[in-house]
Each structure stands twice: as structure tokens, then as C-alpha cells.
C-alpha atoms as a PDB file:
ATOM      1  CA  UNK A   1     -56.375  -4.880  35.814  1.00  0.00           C
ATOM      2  CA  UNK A   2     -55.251  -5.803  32.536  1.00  0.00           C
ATOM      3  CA  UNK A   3     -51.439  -5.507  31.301  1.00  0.00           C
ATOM      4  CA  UNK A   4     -49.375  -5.766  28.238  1.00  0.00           C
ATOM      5  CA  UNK A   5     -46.188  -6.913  28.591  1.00  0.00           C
ATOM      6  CA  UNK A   6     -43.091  -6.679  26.686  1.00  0.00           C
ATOM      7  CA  UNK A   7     -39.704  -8.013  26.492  1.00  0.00           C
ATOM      8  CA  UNK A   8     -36.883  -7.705  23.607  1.00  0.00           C
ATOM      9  CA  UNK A   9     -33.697  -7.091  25.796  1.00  0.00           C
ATOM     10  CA  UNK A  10     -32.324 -10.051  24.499  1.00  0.00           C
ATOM     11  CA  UNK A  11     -32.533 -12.708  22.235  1.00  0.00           C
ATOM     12  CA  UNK A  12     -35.393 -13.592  22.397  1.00  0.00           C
ATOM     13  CA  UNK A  13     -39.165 -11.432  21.683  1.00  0.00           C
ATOM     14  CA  UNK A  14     -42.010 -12.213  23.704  1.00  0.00           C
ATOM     15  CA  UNK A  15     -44.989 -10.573  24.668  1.00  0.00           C
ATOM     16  CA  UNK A  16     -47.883 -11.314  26.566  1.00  0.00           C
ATOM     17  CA  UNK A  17     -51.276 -10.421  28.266  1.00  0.00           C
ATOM     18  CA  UNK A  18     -52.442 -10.892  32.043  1.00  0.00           C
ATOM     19  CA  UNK A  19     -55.376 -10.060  33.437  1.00  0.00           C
ATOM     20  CA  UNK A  20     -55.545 -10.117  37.100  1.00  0.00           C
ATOM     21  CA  UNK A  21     -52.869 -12.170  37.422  1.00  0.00           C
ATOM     22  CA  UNK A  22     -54.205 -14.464  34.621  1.00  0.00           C
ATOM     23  CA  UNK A  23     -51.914 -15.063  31.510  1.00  0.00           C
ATOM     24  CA  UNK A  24     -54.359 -14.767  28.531  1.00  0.00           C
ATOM     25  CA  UNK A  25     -51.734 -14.871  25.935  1.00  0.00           C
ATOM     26  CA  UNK A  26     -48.361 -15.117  25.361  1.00  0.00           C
ATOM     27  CA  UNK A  27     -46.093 -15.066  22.610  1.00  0.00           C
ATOM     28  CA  UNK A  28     -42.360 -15.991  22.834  1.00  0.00           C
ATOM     29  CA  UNK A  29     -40.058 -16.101  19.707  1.00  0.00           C
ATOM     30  CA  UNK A  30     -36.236 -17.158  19.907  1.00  0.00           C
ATOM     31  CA  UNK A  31     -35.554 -17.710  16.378  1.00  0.00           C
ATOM     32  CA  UNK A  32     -33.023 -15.434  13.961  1.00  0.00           C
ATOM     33  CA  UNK A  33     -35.351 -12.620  12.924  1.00  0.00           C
ATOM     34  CA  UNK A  34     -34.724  -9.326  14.268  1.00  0.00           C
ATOM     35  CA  UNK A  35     -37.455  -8.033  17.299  1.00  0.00           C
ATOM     36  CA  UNK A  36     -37.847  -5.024  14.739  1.00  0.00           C
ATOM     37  CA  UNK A  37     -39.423  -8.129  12.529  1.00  0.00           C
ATOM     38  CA  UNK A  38     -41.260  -9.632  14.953  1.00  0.00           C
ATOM     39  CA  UNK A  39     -42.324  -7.648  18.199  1.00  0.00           C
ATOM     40  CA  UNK A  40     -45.424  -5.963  16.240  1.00  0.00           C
ATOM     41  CA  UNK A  41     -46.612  -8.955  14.500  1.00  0.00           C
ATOM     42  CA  UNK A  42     -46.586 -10.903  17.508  1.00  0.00           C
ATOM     43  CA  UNK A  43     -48.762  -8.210  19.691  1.00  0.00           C
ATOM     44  CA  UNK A  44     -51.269  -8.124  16.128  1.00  0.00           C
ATOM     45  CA  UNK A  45     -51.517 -11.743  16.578  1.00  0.00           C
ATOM     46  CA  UNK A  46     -52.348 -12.162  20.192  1.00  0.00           C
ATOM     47  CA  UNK A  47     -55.001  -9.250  20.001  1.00  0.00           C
ATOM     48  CA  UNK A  48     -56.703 -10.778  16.991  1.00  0.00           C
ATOM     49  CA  UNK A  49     -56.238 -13.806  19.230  1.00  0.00           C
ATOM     50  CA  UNK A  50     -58.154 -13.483  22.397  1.00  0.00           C
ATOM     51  CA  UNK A  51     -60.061 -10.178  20.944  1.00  0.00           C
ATOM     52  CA  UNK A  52     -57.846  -8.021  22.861  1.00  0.00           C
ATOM     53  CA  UNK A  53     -59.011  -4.145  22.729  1.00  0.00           C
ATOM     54  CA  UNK A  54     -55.981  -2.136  23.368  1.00  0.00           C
ATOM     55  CA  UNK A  55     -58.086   0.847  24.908  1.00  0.00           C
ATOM     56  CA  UNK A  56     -58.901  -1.950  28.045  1.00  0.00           C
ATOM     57  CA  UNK A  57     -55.459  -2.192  29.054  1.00  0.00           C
ATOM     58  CA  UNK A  58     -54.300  -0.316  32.152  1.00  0.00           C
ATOM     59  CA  UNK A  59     -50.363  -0.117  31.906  1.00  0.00           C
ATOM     60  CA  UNK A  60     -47.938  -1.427  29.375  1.00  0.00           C
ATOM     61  CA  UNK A  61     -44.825  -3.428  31.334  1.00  0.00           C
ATOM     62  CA  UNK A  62     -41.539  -3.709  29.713  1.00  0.00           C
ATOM     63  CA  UNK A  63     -38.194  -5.695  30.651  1.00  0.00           C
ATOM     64  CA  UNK A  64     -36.591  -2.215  30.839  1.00  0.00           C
ATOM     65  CA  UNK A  65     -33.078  -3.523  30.829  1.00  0.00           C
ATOM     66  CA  UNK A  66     -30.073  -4.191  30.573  1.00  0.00           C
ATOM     67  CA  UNK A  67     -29.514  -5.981  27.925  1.00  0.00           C
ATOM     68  CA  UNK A  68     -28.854  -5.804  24.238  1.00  0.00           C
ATOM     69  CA  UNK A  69     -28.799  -2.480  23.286  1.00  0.00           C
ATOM     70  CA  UNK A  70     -30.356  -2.921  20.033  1.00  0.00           C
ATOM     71  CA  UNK A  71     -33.721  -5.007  22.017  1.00  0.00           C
ATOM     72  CA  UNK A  72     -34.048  -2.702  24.576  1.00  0.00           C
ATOM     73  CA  UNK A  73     -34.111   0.624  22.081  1.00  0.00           C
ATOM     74  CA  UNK A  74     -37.286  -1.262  19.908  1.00  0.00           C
ATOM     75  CA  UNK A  75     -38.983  -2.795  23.435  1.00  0.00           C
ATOM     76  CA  UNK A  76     -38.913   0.383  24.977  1.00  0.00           C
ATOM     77  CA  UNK A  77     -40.317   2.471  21.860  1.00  0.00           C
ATOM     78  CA  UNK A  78     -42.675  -0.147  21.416  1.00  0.00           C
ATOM     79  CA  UNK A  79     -44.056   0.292  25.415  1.00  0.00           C
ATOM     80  CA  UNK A  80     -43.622   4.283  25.044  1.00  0.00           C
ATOM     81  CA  UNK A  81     -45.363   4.420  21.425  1.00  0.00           C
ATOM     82  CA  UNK A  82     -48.434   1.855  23.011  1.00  0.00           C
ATOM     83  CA  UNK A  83     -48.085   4.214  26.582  1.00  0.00           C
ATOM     84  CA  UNK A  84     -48.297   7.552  24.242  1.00  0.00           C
ATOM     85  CA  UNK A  85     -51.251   6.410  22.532  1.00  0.00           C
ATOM     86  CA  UNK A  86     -53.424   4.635  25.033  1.00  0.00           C
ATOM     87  CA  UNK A  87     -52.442   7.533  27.457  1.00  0.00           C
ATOM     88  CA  UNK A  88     -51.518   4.661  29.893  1.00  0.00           C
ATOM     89  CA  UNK A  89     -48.176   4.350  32.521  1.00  0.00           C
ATOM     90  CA  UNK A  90     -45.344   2.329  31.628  1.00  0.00           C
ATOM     91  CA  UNK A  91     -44.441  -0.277  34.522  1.00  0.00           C
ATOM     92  CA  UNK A  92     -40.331  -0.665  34.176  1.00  0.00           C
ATOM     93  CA  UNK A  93     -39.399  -4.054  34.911  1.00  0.00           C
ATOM     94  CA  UNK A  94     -35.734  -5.078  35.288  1.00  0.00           C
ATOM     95  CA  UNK A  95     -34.758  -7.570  33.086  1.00  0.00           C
ATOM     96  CA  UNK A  96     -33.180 -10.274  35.301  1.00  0.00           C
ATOM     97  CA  UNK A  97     -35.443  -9.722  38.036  1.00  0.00           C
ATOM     98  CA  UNK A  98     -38.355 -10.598  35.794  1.00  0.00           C
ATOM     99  CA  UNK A  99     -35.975 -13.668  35.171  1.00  0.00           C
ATOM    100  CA  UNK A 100     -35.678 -14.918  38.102  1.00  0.00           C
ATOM    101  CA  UNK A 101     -39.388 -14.155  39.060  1.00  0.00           C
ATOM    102  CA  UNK A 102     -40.344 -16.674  36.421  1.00  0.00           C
ATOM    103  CA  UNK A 103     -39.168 -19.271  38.808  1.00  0.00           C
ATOM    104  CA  UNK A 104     -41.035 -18.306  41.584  1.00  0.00           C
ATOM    105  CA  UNK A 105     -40.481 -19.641  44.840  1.00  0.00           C
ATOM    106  CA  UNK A 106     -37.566 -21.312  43.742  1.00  0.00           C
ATOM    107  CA  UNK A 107     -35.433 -22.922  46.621  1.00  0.00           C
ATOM    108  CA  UNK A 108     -31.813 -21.358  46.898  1.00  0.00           C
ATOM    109  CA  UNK A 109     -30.301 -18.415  45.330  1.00  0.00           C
ATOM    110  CA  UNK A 110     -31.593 -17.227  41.493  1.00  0.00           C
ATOM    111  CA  UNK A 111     -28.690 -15.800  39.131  1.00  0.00           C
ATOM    112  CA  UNK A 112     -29.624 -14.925  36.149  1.00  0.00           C
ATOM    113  CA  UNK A 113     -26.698 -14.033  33.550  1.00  0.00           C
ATOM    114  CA  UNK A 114     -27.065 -12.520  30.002  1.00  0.00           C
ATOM    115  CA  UNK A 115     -23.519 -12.542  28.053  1.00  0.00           C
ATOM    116  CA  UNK A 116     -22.450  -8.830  27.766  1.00  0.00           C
ATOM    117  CA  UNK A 117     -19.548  -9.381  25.288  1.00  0.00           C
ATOM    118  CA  UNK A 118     -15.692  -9.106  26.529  1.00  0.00           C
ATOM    119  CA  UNK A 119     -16.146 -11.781  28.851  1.00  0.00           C
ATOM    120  CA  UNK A 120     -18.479 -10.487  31.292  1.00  0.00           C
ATOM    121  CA  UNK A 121     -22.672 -11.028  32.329  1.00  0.00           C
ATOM    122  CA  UNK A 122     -24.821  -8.792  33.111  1.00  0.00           C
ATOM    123  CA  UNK A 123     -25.896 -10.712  36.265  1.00  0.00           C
ATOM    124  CA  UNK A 124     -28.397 -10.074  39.539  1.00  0.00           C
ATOM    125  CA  UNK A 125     -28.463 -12.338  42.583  1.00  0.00           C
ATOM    126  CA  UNK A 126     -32.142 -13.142  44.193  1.00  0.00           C
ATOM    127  CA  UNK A 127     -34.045 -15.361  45.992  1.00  0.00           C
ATOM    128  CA  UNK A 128     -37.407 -15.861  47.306  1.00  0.00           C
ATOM    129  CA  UNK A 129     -38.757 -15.069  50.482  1.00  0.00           C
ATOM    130  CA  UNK A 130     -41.944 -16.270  51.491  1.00  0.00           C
ATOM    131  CA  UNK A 131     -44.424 -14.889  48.309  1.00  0.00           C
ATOM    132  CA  UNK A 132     -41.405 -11.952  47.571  1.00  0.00           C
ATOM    133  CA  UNK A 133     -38.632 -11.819  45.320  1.00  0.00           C
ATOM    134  CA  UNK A 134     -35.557 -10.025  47.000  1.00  0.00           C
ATOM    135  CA  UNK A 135     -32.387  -8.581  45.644  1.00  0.00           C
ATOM    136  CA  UNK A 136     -29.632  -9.843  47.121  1.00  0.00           C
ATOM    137  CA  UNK A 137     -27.518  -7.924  44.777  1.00  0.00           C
ATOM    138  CA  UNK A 138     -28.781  -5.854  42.073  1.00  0.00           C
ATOM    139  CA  UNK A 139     -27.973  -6.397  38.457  1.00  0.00           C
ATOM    140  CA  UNK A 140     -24.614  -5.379  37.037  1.00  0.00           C
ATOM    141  CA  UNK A 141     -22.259  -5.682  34.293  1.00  0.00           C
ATOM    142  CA  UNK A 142     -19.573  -8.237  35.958  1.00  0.00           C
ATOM    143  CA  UNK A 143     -16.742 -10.755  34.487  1.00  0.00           C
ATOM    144  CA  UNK A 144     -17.711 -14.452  35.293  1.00  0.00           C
ATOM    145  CA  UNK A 145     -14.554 -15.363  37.606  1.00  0.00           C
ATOM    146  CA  UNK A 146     -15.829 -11.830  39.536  1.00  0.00           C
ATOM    147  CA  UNK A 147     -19.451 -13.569  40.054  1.00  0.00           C
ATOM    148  CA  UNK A 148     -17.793 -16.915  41.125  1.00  0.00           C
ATOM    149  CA  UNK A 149     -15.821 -15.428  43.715  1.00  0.00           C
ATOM    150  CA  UNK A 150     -18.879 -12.768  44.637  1.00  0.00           C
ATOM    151  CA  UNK A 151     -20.789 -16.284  44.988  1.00  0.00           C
ATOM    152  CA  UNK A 152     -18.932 -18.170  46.906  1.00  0.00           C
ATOM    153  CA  UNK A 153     -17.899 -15.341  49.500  1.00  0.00           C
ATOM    154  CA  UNK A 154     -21.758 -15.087  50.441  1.00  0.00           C
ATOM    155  CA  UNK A 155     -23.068 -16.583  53.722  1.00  0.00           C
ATOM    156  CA  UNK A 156     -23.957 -20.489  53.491  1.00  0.00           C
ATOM    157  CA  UNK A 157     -27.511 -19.338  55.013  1.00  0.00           C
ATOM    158  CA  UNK A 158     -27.934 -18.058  51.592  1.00  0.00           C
ATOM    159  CA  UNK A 159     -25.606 -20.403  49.664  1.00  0.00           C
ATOM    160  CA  UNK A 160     -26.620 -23.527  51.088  1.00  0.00           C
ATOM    161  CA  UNK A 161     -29.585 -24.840  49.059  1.00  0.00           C
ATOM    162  CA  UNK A 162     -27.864 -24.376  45.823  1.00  0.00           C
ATOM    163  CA  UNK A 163     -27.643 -21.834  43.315  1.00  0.00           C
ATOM    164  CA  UNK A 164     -29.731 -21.684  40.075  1.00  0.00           C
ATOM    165  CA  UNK A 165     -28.634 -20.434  36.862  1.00  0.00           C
ATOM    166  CA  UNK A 166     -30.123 -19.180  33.816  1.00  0.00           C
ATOM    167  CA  UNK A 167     -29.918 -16.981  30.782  1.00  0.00           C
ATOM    168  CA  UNK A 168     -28.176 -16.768  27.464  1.00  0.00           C
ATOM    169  CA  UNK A 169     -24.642 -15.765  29.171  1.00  0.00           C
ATOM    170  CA  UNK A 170     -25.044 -20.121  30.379  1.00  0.00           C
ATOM    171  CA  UNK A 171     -24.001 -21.534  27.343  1.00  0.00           C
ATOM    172  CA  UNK A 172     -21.266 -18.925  27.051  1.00  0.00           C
ATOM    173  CA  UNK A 173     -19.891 -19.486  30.349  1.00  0.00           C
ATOM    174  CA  UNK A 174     -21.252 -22.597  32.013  1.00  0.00           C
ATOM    175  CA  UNK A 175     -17.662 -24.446  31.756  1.00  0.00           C
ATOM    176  CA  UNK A 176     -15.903 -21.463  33.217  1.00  0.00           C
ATOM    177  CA  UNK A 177     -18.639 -21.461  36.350  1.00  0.00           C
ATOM    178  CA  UNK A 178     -18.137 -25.209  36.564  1.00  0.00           C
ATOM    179  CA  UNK A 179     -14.276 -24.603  36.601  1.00  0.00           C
ATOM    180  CA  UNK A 180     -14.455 -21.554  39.365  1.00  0.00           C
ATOM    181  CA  UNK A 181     -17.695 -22.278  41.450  1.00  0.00           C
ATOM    182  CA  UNK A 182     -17.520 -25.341  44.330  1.00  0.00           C
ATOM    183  CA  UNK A 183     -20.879 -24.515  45.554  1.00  0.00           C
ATOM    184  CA  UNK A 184     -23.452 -26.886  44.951  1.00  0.00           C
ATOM    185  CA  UNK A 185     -25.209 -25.152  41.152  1.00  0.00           C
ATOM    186  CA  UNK A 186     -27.302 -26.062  38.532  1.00  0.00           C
ATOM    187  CA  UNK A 187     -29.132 -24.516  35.091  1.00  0.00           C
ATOM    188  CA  UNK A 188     -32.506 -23.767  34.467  1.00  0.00           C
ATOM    189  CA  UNK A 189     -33.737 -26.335  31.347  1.00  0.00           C
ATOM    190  CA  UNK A 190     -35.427 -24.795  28.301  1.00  0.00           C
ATOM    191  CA  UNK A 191     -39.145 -24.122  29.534  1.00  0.00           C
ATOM    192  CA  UNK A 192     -37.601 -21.092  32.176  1.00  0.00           C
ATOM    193  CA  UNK A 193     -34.081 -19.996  31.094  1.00  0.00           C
ATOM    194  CA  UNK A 194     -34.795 -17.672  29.243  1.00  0.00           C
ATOM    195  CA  UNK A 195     -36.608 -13.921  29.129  1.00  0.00           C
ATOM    196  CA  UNK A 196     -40.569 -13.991  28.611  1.00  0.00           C
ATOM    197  CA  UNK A 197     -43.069 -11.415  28.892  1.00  0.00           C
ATOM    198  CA  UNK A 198     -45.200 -13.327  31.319  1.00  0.00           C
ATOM    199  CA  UNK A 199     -42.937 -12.998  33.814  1.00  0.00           C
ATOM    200  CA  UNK A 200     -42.381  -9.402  33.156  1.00  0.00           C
ATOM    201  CA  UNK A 201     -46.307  -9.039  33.425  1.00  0.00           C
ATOM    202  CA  UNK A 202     -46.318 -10.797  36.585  1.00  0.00           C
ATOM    203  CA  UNK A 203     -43.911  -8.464  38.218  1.00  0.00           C
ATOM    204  CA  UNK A 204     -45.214  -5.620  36.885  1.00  0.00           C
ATOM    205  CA  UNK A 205     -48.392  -6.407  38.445  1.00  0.00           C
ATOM    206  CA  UNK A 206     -46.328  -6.316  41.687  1.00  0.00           C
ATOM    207  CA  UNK A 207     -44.991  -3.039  40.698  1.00  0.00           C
ATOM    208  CA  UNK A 208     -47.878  -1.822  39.470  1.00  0.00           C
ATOM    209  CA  UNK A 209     -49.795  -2.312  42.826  1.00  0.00           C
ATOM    210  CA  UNK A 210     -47.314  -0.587  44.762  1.00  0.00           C
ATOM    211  CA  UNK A 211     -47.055   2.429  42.517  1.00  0.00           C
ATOM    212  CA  UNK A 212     -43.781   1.691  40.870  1.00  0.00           C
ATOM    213  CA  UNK A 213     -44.604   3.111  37.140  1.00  0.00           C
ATOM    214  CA  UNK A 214     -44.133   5.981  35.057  1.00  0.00           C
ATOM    215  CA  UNK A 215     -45.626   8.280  32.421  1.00  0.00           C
ATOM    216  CA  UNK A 216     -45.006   6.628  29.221  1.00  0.00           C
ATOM    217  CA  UNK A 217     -42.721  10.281  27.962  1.00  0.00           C
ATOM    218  CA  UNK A 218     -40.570   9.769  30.518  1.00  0.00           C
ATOM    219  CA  UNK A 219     -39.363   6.178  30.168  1.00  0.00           C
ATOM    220  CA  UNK A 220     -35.806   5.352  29.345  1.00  0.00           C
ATOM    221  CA  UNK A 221     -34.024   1.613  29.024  1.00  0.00           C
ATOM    222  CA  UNK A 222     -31.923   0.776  31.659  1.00  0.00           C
ATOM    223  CA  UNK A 223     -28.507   0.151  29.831  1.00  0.00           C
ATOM    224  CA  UNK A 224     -26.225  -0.043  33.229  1.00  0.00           C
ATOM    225  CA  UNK A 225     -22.940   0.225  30.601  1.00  0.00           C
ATOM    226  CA  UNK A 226     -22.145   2.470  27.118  1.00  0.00           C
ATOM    227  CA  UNK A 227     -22.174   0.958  23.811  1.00  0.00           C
ATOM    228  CA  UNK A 228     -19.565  -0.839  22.322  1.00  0.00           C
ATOM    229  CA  UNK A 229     -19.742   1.908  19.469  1.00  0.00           C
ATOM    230  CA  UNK A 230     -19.947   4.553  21.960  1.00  0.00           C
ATOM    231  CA  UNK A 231     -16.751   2.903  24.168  1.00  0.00           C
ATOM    232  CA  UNK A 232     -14.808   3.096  20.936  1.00  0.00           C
ATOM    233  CA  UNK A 233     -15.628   6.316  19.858  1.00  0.00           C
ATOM    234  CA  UNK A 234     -14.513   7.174  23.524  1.00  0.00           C
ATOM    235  CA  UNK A 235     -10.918   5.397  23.386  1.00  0.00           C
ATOM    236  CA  UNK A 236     -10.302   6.883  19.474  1.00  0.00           C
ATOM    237  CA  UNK A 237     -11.018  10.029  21.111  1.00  0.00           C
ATOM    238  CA  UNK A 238      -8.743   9.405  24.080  1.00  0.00           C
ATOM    239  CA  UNK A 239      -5.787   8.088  21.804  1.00  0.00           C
ATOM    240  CA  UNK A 240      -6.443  11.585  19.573  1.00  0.00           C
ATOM    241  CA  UNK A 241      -6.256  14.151  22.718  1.00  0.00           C
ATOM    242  CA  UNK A 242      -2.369  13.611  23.335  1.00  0.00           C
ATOM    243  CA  UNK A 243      -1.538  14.754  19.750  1.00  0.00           C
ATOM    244  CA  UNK A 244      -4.121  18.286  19.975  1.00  0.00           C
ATOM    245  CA  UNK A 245      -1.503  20.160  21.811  1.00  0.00           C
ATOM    246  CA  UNK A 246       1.813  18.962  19.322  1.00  0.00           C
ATOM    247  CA  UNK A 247       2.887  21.033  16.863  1.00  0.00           C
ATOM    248  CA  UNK A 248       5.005  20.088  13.472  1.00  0.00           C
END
């Protein structure tokens, strides 16, 4: 089969090609310009690339969430627009699962955080058994000191071989987890800690096989929380309903 795969839920824009379970292409960008700028031009530029006729692929994969709000809105109208008009599924990928299945077969537990603003991650927990990546606990929006202490209350069967981190919520946090976590941990380095669209590919062949995929009308981001915006439009509304029933 041959995939497209997309991921914008965070800082970074990548996307990518795979054919079974080949990467033909991939394009990652983690510079400034907005994925609106860039998410297009990059999928132009890998077709023209390797000669790539859209009508030949078989599902488009995208890092579904969660993640920024803003990312997953263009990633996910990107994969539904490409779904629409090829008439092909959409394979939804979780974001930090497709993280930590970049580092496949990893020893020891996988935890990838992305910083969620106010001092919390959205974070998942998994590790590799055998040639399968298992949830030990799904993602979630989660403060830091929350994940230490989730961390170190797990079972030193799981524990003991160390626990890798990655994602943009490490360079945010990593002194706090230093501070709070006494089990043996380390961070990713710059080839793997971050999002890219291979891995997202890879997985969704995984998903794809076993018949986890959608129409492309009927795919939605996984956000897990509200909006800032829509959290503040929430608490002005809140502070407003006390004063509906006064009278002057």
C-alpha cells in the first residue's frame, strides 16, 4: 500500500510517503513559519520529488492530536481535503503514540510530553513489547509534578530499565523532572525528539492493517482539552451569571 502522512500538531510540519513500509520521502520543517506556510509546499515538493501520483495512494494518515490547536485544525483539513478528493480513508494517528513509535523497540518506558501551557504536558506512557507498541497510559493533559509522581508510583518491572523522554514540553520542563523524578531517565537527542510524519506513516500502516480508519467526512482532531480562548470565554461567562438575576 502506499500512504501519505501528515503531522502539524506541533511545532514542527512534516510529511512523508511510505510504501509498504518503505519511507520514500519525507519532509520535516521546525523553523518559524506557520504550517499554513509550509504544509502544502512541502507535500508539492515531495510529489514533484519522487513523481508521486496522488490518485496511487491508499489512505492519508494524520497525527490526529492533541496538540496545538492551531496545527491540528490545518493537519486535519489538509488529510480531510486530500481524503475528500482522492475518495480515500483517513488513518487517525495519536500524536504521542506516533512519538514514541519513532523509537521503536526502545528499552524501558517511552514518555513523550508536548508543553500544553499553564504548566502542564500533554503526555502518554508506552513501551514496547516484542514488535508492539503498548499504552501503558493513554495520552492526557497532566501538570509535570502529576507525571513525576504517576511515574514513579508504577511497578519497577516497568520502571526499571529507565524512562525515555521526548518532545517539545523537555526543554520546558526537563529541570522540574530532574528536580521531582529519582528514577533512572534520560532525553531523546535531536534526530527522534520530536513529531515526524514517518512515524505517523509507520503506525498508520499498523492501523491501517487492522482496520482502524475512517471516511475522510467524518474525521475530527483529537483536542483532549478546550481552547484557551474557549476556557476564557467560559470563566467571563461564569463571572457574568451571578449578576443576571440582580436588579438596580
Amino acid at each position: 500500500m502506499k500512504l501519505l502522512a501528515l503531522d502539524s500538531s506541533g511545532l514542527v510540519a512534516s510529511a512523508a510517503v511510505l510504501e509498504d513500509e518503505v519511507l520514500l520521502a519525507e519532509y520535516t520543517v521546525n523553523y518559524k513559519k506557520t504550517h499554513s506556510q509550509t504544509l502544502l509546499p512541502m507535500l508539492d515538493e515531495i510529489a514533484r520529488m519522487i513523481e508521486l501520483d496522488l490518485s496511487e495512494v491508499d489512505a492519508v494518515a494524520v497525527a490526529a492530536g492533541p496538540g496545538s490547536f492551531t496545527g491540528l485544525r490545518i493537519g486535519s483539513a489538509t488529510a480531510k481535503g486530500l481524503g475528500l478528493a482522492l475518495g480515500r480513508p483517513v488513518i487517525e494517528v495519536p500524536t504521542l503514540a506516533a512519538m514514541a513509535y519513532g523509537l521503536f523497540g526502545a528499552a524501558g518506558l517511552l514518555c513523550p510530553i508536548m508543553d500544553a501551557r499553564r504548566s502542564q504536558v500533554y503526555s502518554g506512557i508506552y513501551r514496547f513489547e516484542q514488535a508492539s507498541l503498548v499504552t501503558v497510559r493513554d495520552q492526557e493533559p497532566k501538570a509535570v509534578s502529576e507525571l513525576c509522581a504517576e511515574l514513579t508510583a508504577l511497578p519497577e518491572e516497568l520502571t526499571g530499565k529507565g524512562i525515555l523522554f521526548l518532545g517539545d514540553g523537555v526543554p520546558a520542563y526537563r529541570d522540574l523532572i530532574d528536580r521531582e523524578l529519582a528514577l533512572p531517565h534520560t532525553y531523546v537527542p535531536a534526530h527522534g525528539n520530536r513529531q515526524r510524519a514517518a512515524a505517523v506513516g509507520a503506525l498508520g500502516e499498523v492501523y491501517y492493517a487492522e482496520g482502524r480508519f475512517v471516511k475522510a467526512e467524518e474525521h475530527v482532531p483529537i483536542y483532549l482539552r478546550k481552547s484557551q480562548a474557549e476556557q476564557q470565554r467560559e470563566e467571563a461567562l461564569r463571572k457574568q451569571a451571578p449578576l443576571k438575576g440582580m436588579t438596580l
